[in-house]
PDB file of N, CA and C in Angstrom:
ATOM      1  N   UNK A   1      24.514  82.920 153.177  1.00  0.00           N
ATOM      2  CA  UNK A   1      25.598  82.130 153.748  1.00  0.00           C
ATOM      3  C   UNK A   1      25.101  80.839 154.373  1.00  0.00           C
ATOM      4  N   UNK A   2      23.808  80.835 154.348  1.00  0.00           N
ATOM      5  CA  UNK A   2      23.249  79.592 155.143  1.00  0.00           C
ATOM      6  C   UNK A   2      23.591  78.544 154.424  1.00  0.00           C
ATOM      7  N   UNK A   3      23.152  78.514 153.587  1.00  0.00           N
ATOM      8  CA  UNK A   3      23.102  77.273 151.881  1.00  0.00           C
ATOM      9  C   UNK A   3      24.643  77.075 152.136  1.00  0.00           C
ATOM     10  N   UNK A   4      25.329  78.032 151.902  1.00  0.00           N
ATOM     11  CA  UNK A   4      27.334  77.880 151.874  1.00  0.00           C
ATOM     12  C   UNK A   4      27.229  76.936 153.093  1.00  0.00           C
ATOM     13  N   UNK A   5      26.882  77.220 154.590  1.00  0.00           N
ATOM     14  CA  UNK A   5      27.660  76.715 155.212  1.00  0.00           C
ATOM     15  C   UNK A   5      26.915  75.143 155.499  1.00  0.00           C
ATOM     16  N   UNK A   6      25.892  75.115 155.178  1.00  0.00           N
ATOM     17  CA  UNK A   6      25.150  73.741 155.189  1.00  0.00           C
ATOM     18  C   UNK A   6      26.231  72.530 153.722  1.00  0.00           C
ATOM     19  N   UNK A   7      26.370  73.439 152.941  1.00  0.00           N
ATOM     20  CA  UNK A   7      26.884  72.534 152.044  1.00  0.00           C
ATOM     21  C   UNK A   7      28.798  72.251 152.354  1.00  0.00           C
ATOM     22  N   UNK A   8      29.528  73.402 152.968  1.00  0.00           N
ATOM     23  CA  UNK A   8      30.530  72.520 153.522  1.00  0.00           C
ATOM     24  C   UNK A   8      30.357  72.173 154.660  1.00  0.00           C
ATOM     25  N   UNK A   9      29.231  71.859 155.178  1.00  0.00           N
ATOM     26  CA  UNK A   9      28.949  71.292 156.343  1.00  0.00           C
ATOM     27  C   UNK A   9      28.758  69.236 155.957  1.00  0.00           C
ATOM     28  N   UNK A  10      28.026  69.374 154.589  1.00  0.00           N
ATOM     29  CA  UNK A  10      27.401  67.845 153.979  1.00  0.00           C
ATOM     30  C   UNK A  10      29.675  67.851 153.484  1.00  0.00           C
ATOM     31  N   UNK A  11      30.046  68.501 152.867  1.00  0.00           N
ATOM     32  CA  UNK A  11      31.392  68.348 152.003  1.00  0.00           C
ATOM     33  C   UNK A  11      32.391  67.651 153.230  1.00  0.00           C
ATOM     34  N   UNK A  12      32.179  68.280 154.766  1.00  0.00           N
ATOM     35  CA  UNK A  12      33.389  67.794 155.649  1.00  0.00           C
ATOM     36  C   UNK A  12      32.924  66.823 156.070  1.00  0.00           C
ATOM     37  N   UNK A  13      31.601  66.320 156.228  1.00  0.00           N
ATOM     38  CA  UNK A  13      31.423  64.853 156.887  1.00  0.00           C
ATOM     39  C   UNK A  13      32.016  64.074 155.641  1.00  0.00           C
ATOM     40  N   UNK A  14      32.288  63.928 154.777  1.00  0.00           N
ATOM     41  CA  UNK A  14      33.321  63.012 154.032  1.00  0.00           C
ATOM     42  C   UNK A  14      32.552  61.660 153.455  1.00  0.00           C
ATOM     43  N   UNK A  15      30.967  61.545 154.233  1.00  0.00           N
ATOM     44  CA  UNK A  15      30.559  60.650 153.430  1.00  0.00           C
ATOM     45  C   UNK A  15      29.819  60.790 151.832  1.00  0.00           C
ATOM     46  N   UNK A  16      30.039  59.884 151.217  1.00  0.00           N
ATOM     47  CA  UNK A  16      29.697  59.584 149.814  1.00  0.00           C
ATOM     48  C   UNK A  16      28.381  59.915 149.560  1.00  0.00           C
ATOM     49  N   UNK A  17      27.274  59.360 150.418  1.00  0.00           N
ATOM     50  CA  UNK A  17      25.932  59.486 150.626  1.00  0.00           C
ATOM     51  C   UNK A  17      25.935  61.207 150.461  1.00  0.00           C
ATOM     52  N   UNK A  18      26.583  61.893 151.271  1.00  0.00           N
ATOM     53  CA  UNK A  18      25.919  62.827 151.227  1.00  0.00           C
ATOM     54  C   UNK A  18      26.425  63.757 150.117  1.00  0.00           C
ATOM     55  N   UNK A  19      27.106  63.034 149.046  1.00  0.00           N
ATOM     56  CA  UNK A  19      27.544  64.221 148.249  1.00  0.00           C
ATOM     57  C   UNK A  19      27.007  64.459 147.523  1.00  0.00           C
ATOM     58  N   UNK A  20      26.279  63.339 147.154  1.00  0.00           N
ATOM     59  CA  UNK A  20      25.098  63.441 146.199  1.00  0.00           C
ATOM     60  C   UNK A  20      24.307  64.540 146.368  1.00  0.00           C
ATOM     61  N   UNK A  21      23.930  64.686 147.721  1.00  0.00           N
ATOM     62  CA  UNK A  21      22.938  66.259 148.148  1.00  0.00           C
ATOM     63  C   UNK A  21      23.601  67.498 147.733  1.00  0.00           C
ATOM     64  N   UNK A  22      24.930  67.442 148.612  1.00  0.00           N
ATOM     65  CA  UNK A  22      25.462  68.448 148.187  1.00  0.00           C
ATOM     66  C   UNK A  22      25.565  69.447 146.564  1.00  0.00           C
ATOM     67  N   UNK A  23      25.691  67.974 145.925  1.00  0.00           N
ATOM     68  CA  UNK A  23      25.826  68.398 144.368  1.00  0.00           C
ATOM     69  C   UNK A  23      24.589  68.860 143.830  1.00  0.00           C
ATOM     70  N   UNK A  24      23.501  68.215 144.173  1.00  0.00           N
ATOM     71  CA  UNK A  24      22.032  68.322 144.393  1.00  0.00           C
ATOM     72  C   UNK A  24      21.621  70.180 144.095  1.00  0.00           C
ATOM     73  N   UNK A  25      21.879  70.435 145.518  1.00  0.00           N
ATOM     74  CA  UNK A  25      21.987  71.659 146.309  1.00  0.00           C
ATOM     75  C   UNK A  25      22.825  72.842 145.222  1.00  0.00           C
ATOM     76  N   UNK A  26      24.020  72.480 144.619  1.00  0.00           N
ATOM     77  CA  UNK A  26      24.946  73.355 144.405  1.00  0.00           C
ATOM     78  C   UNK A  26      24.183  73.475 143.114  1.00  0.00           C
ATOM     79  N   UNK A  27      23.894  72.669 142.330  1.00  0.00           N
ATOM     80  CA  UNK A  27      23.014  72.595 140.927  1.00  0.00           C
ATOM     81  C   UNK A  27      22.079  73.176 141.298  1.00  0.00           C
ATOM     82  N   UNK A  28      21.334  73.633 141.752  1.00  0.00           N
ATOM     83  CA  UNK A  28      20.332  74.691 142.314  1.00  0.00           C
ATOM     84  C   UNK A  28      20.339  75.811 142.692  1.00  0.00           C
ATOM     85  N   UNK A  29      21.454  76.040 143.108  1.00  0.00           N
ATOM     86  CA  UNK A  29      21.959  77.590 143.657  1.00  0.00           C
ATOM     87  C   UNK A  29      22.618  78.179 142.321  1.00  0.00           C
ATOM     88  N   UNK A  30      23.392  77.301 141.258  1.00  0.00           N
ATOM     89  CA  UNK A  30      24.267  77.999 140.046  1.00  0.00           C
ATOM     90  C   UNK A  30      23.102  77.772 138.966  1.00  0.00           C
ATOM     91  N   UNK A  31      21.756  77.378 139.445  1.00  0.00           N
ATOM     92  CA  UNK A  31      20.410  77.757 138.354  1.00  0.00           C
ATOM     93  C   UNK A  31      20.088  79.241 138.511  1.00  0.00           C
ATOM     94  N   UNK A  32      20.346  79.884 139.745  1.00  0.00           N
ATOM     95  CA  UNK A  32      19.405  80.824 140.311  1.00  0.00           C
ATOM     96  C   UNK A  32      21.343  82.043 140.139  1.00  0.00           C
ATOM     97  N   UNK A  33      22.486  81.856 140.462  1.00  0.00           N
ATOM     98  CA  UNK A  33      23.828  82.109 140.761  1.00  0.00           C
ATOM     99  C   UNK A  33      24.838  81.440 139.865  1.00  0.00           C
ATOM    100  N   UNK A  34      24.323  81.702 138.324  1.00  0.00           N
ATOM    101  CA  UNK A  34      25.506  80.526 137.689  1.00  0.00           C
ATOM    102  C   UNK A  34      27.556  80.839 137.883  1.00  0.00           C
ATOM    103  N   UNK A  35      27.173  81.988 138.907  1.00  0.00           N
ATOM    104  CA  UNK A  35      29.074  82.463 138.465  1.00  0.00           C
ATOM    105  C   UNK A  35      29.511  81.925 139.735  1.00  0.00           C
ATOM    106  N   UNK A  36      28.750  81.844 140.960  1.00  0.00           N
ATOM    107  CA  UNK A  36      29.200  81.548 142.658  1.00  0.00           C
ATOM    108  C   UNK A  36      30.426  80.532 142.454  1.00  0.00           C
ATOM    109  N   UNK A  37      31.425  81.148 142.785  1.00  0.00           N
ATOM    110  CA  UNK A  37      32.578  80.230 143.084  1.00  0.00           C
ATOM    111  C   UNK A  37      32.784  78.738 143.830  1.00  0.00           C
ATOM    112  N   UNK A  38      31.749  78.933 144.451  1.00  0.00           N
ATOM    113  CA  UNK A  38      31.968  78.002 145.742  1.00  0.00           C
ATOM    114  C   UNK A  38      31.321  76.888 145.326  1.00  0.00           C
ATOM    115  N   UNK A  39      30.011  77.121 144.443  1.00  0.00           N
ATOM    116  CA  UNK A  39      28.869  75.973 144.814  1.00  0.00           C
ATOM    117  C   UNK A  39      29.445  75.782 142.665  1.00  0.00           C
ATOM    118  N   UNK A  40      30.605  76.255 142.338  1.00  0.00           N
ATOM    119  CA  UNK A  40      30.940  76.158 141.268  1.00  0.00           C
ATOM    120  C   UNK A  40      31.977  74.570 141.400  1.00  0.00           C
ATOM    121  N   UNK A  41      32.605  75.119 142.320  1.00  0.00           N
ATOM    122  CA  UNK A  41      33.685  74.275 142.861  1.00  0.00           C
ATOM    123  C   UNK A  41      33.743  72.708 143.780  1.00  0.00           C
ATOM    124  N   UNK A  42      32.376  73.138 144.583  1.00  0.00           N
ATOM    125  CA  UNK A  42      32.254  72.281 145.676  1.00  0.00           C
ATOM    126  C   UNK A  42      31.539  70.662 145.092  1.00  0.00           C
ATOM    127  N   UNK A  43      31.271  70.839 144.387  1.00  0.00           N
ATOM    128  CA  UNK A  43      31.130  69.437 143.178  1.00  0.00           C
ATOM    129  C   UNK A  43      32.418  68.546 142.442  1.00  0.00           C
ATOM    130  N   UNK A  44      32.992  69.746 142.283  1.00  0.00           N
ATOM    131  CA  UNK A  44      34.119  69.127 141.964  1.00  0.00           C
ATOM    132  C   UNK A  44      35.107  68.315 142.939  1.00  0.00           C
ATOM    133  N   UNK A  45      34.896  69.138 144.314  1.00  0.00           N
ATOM    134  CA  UNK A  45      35.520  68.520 145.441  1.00  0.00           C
ATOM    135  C   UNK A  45      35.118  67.167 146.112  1.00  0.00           C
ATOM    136  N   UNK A  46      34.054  67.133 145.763  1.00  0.00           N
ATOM    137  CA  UNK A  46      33.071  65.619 145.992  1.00  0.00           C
ATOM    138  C   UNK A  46      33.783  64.792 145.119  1.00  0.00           C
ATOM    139  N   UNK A  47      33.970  65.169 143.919  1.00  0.00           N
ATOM    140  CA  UNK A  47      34.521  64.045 143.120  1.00  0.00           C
ATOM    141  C   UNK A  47      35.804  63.799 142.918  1.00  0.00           C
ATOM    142  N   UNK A  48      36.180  64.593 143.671  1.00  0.00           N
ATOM    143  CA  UNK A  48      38.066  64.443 143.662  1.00  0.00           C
ATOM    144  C   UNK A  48      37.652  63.523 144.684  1.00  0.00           C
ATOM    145  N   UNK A  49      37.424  63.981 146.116  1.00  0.00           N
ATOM    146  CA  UNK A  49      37.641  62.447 147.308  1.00  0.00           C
ATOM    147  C   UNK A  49      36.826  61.396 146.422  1.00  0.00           C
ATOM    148  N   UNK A  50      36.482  60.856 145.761  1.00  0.00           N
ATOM    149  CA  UNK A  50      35.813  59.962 145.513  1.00  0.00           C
ATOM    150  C   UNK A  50      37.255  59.411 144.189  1.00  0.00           C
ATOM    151  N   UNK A  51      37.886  59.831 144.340  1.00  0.00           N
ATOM    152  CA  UNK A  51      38.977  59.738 142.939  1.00  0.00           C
ATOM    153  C   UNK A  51      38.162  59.991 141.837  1.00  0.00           C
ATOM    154  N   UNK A  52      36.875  60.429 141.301  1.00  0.00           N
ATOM    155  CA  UNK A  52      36.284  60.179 139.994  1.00  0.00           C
ATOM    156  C   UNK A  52      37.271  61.825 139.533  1.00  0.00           C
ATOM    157  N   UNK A  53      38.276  61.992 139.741  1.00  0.00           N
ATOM    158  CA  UNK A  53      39.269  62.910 138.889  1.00  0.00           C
ATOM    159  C   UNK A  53      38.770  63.927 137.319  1.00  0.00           C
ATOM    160  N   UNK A  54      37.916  62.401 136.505  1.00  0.00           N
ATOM    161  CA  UNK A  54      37.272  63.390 135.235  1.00  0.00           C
ATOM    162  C   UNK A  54      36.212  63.922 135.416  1.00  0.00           C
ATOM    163  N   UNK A  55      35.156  63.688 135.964  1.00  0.00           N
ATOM    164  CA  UNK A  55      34.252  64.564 136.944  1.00  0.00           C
ATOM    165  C   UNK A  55      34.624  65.750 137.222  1.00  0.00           C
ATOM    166  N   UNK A  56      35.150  65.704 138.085  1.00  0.00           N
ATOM    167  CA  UNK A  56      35.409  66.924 138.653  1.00  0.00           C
ATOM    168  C   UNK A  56      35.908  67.952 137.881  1.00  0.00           C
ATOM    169  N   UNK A  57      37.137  67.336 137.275  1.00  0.00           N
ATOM    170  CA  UNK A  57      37.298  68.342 136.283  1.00  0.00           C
ATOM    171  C   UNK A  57      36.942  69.434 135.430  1.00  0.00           C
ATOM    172  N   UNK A  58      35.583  68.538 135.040  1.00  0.00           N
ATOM    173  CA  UNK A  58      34.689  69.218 134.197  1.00  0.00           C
ATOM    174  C   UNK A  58      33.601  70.592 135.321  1.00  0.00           C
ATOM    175  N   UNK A  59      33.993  70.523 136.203  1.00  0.00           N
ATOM    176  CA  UNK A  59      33.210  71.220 137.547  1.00  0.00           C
ATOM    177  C   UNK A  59      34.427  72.493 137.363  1.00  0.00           C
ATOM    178  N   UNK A  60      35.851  71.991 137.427  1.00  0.00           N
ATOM    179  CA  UNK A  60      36.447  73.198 137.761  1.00  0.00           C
ATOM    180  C   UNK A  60      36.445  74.256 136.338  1.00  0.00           C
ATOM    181  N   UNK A  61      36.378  73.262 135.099  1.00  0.00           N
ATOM    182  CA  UNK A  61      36.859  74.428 134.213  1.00  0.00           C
ATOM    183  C   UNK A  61      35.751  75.248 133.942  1.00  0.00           C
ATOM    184  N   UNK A  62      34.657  74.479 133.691  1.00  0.00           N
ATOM    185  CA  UNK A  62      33.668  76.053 134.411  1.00  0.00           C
ATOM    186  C   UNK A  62      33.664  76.692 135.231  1.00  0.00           C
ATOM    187  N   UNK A  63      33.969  76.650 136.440  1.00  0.00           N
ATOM    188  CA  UNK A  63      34.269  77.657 137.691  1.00  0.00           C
ATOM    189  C   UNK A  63      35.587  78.533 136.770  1.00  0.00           C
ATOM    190  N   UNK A  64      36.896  78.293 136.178  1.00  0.00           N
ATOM    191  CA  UNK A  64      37.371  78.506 135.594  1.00  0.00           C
ATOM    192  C   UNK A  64      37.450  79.722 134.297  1.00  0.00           C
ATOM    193  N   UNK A  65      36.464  79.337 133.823  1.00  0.00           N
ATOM    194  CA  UNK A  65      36.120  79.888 132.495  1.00  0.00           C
ATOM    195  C   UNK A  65      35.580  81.740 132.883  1.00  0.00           C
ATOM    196  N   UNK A  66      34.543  81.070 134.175  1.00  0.00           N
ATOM    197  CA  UNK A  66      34.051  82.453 135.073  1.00  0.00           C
ATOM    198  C   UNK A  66      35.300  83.351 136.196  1.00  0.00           C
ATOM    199  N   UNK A  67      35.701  82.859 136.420  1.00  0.00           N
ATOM    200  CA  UNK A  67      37.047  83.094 137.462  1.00  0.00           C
ATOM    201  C   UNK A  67      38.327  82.573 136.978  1.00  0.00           C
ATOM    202  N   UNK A  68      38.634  82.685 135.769  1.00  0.00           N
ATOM    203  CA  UNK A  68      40.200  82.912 135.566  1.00  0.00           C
ATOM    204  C   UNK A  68      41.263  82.810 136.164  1.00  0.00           C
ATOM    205  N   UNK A  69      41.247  83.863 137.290  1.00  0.00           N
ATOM    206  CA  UNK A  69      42.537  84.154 137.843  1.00  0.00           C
ATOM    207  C   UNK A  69      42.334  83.882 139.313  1.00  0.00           C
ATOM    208  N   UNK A  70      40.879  83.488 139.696  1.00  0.00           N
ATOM    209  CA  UNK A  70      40.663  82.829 141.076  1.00  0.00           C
ATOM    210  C   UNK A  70      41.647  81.887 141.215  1.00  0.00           C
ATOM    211  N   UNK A  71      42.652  81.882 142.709  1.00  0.00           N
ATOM    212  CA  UNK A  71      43.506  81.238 143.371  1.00  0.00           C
ATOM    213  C   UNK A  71      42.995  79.773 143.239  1.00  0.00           C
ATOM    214  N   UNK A  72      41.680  79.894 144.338  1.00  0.00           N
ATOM    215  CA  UNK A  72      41.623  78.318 144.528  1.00  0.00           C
ATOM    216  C   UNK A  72      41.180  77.226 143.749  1.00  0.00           C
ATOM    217  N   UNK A  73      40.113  77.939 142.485  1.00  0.00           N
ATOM    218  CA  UNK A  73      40.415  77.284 141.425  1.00  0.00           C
ATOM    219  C   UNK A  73      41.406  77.054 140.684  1.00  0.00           C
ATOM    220  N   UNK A  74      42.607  78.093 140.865  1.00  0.00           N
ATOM    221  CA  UNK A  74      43.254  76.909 140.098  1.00  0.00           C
ATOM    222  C   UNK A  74      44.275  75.778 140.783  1.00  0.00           C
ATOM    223  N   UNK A  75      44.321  76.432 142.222  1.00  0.00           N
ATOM    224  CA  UNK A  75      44.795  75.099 142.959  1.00  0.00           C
ATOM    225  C   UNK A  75      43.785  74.095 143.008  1.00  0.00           C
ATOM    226  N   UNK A  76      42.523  73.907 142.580  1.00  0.00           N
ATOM    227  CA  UNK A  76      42.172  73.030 142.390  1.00  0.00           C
ATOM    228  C   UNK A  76      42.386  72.136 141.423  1.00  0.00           C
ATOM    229  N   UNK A  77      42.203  72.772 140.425  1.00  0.00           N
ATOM    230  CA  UNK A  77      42.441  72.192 139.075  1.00  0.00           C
ATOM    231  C   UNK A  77      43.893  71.326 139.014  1.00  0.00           C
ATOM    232  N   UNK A  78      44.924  72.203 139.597  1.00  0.00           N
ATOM    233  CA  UNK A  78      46.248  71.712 139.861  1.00  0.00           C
ATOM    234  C   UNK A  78      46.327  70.357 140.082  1.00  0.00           C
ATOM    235  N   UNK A  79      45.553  70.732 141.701  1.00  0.00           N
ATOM    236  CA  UNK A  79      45.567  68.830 141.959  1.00  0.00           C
ATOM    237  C   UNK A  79      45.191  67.895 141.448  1.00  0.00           C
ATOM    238  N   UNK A  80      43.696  68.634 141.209  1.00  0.00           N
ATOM    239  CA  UNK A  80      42.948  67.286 140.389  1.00  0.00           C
ATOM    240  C   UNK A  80      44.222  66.972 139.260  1.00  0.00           C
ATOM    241  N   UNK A  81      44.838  67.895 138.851  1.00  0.00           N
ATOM    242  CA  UNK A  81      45.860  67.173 137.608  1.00  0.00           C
ATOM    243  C   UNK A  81      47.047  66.428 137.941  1.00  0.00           C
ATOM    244  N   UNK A  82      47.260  66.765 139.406  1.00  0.00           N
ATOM    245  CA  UNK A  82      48.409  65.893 140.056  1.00  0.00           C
ATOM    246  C   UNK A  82      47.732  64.937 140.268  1.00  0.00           C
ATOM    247  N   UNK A  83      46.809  64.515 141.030  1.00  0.00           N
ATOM    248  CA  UNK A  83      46.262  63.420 141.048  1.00  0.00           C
ATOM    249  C   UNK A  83      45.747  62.199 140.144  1.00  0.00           C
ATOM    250  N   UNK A  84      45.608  62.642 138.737  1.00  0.00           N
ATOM    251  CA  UNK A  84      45.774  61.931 137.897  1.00  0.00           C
ATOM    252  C   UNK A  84      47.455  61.976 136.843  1.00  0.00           C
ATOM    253  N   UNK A  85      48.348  62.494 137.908  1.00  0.00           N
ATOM    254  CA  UNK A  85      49.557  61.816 137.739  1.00  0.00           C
ATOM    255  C   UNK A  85      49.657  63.048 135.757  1.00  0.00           C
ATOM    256  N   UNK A  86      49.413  64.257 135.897  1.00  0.00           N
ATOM    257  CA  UNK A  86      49.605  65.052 134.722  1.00  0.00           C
ATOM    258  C   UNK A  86      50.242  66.216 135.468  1.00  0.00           C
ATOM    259  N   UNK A  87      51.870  65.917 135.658  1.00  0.00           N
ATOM    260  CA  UNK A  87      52.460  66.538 136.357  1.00  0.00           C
ATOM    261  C   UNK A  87      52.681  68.419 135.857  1.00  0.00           C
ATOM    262  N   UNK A  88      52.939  68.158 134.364  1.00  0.00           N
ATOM    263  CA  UNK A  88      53.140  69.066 133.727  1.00  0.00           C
ATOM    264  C   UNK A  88      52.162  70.207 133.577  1.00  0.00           C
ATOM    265  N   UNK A  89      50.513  69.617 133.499  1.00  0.00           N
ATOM    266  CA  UNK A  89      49.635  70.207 133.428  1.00  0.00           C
ATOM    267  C   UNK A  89      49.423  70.856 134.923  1.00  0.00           C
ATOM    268  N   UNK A  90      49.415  70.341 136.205  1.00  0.00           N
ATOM    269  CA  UNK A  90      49.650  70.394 137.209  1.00  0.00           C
ATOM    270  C   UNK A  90      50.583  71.714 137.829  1.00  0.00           C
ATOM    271  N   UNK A  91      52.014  71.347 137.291  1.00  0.00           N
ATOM    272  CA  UNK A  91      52.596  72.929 137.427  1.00  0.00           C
ATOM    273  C   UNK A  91      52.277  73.984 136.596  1.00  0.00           C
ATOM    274  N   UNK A  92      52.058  73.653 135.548  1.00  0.00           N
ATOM    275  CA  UNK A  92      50.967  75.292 135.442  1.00  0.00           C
ATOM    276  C   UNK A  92      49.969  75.727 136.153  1.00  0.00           C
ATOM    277  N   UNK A  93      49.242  75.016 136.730  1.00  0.00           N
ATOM    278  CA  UNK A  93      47.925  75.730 137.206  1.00  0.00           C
ATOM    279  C   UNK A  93      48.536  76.090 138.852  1.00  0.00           C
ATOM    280  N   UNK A  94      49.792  75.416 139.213  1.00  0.00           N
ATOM    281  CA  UNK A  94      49.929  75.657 140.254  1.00  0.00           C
ATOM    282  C   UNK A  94      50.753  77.089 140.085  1.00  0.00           C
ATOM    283  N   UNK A  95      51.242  77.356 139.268  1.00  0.00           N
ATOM    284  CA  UNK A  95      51.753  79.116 139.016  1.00  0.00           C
ATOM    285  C   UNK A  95      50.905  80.021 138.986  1.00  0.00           C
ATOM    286  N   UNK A  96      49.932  79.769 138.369  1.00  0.00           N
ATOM    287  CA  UNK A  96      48.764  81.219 138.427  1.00  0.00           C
ATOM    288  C   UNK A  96      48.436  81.570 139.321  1.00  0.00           C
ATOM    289  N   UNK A  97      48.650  80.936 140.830  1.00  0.00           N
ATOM    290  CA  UNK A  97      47.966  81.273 142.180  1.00  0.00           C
ATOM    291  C   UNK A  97      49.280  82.399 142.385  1.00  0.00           C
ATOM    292  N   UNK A  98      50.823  81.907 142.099  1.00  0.00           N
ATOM    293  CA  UNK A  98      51.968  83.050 142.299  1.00  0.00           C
ATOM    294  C   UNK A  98      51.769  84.195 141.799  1.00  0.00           C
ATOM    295  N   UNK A  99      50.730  84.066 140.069  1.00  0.00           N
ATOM    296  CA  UNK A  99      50.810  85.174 139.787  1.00  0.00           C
ATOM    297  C   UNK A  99      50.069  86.259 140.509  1.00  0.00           C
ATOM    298  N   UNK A 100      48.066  85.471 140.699  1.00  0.00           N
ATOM    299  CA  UNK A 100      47.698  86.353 140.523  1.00  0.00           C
ATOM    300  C   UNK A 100      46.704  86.400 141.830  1.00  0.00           C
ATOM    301  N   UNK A 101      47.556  85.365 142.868  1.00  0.00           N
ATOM    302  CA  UNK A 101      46.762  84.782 144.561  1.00  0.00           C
ATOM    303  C   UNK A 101      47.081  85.535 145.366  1.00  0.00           C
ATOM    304  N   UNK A 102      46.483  85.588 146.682  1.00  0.00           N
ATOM    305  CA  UNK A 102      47.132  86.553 147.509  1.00  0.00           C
ATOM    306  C   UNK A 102      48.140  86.027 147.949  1.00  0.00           C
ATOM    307  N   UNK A 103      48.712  85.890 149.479  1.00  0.00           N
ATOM    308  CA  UNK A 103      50.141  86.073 149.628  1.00  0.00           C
ATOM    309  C   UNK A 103      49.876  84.445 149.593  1.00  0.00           C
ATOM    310  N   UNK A 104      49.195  84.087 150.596  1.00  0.00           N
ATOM    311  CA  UNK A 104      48.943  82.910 151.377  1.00  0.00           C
ATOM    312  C   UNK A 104      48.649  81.546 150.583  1.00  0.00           C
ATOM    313  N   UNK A 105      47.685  81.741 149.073  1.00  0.00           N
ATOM    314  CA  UNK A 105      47.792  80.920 148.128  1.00  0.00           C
ATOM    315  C   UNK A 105      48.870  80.661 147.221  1.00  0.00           C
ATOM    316  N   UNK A 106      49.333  81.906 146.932  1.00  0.00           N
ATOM    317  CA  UNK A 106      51.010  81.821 146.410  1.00  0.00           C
ATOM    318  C   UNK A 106      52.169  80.798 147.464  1.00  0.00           C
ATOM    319  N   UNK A 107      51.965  81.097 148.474  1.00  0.00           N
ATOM    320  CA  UNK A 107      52.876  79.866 149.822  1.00  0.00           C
ATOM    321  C   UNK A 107      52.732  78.826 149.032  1.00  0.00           C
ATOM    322  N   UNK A 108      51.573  78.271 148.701  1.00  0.00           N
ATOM    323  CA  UNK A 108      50.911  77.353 148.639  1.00  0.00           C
ATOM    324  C   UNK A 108      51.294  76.426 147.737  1.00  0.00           C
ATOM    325  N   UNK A 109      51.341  77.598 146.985  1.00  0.00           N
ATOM    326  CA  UNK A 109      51.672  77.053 145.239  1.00  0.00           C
ATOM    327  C   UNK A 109      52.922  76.626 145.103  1.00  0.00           C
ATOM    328  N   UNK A 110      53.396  77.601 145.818  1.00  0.00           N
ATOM    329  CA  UNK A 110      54.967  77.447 145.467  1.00  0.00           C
ATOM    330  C   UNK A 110      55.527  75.934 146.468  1.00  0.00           C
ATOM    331  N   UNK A 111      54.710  75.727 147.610  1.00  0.00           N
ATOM    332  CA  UNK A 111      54.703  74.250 148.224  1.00  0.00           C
ATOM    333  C   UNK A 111      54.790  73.310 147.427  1.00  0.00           C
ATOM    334  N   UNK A 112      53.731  73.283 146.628  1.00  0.00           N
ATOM    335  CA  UNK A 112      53.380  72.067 145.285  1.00  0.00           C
ATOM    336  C   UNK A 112      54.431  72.253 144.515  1.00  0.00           C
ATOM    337  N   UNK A 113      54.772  73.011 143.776  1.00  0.00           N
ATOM    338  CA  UNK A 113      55.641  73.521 143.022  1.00  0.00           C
ATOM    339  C   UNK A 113      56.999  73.370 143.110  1.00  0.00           C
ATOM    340  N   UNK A 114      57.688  73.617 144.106  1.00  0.00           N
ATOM    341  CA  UNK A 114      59.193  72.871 144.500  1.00  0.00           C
ATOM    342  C   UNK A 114      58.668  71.309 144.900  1.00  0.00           C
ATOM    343  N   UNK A 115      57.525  70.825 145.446  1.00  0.00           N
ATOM    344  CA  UNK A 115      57.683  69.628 145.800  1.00  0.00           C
ATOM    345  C   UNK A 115      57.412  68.648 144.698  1.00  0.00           C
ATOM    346  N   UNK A 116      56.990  68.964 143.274  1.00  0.00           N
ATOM    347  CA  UNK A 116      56.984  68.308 142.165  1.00  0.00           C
ATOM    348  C   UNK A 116      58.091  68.465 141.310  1.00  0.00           C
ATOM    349  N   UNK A 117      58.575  69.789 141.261  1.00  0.00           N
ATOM    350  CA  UNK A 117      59.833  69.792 140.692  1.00  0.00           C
ATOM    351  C   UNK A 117      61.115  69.194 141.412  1.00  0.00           C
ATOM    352  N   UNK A 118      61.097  68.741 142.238  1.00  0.00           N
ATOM    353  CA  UNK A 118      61.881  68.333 143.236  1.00  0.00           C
ATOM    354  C   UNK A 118      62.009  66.436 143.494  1.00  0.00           C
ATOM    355  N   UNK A 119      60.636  66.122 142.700  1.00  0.00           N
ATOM    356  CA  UNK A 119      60.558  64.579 143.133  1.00  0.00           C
ATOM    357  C   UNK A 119      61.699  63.669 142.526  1.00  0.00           C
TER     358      UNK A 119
END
């Protein structure tokens, strides 16, 4: 848990400089841990704040491919697809958290979800 919490420790200071490490770091842990959700994901999250949107992408659908029906991947994926304005693609990924998230990611989804169908 040390490595985890050092790396959303570099992810919440929000600077650019340090995401580079982070990504660094996470590419090192999924050499040794290629399925870890977190250090699957947390690359991708660097490159969403940075808007690089196709980046990241390519971060979640491997986390994806390994975790399927993981919630926060696919609210990730979601956004990253709202964020590049692919609304359609977007509400799908934001349903799979209803199907298959616990209660609290389902809220969630269904947040995004009336608030895009709704615009």
């Amino acid at each position: 848990n040390t490595i985890e919490d050092y790396v959303f420790m570099l992810y919440i200071t929000g600077e650019p400089a340090q995401f580079d490490h982070l990504r660094s770091i996470c590419e090192v842990v999924i050499e040794f841990k290629s399925d870890h959700v977190d250090f699957l994901t947390y690359p991708a999250m660097t490159y969403d704040a940075l808007e690089d949107y196709e980046a990241g992408i390519a971060y979640l659908k491997n986390a994806e491919v390994l975790h399927p029906n993981n919630a926060m991947v696919s609210l990730l994926i979601a956004e990253n697809y709202e964020n590049r304005g692919m609304i359609n693609a977007a509400l799908a990924y934001y349903r799979k958290p209803v199907r298959h998230g616990k209660e609290d990611d389902a809220k969630e989804a269904v947040g995004h979800i009336e608030r895009l169908t709704f615009r």
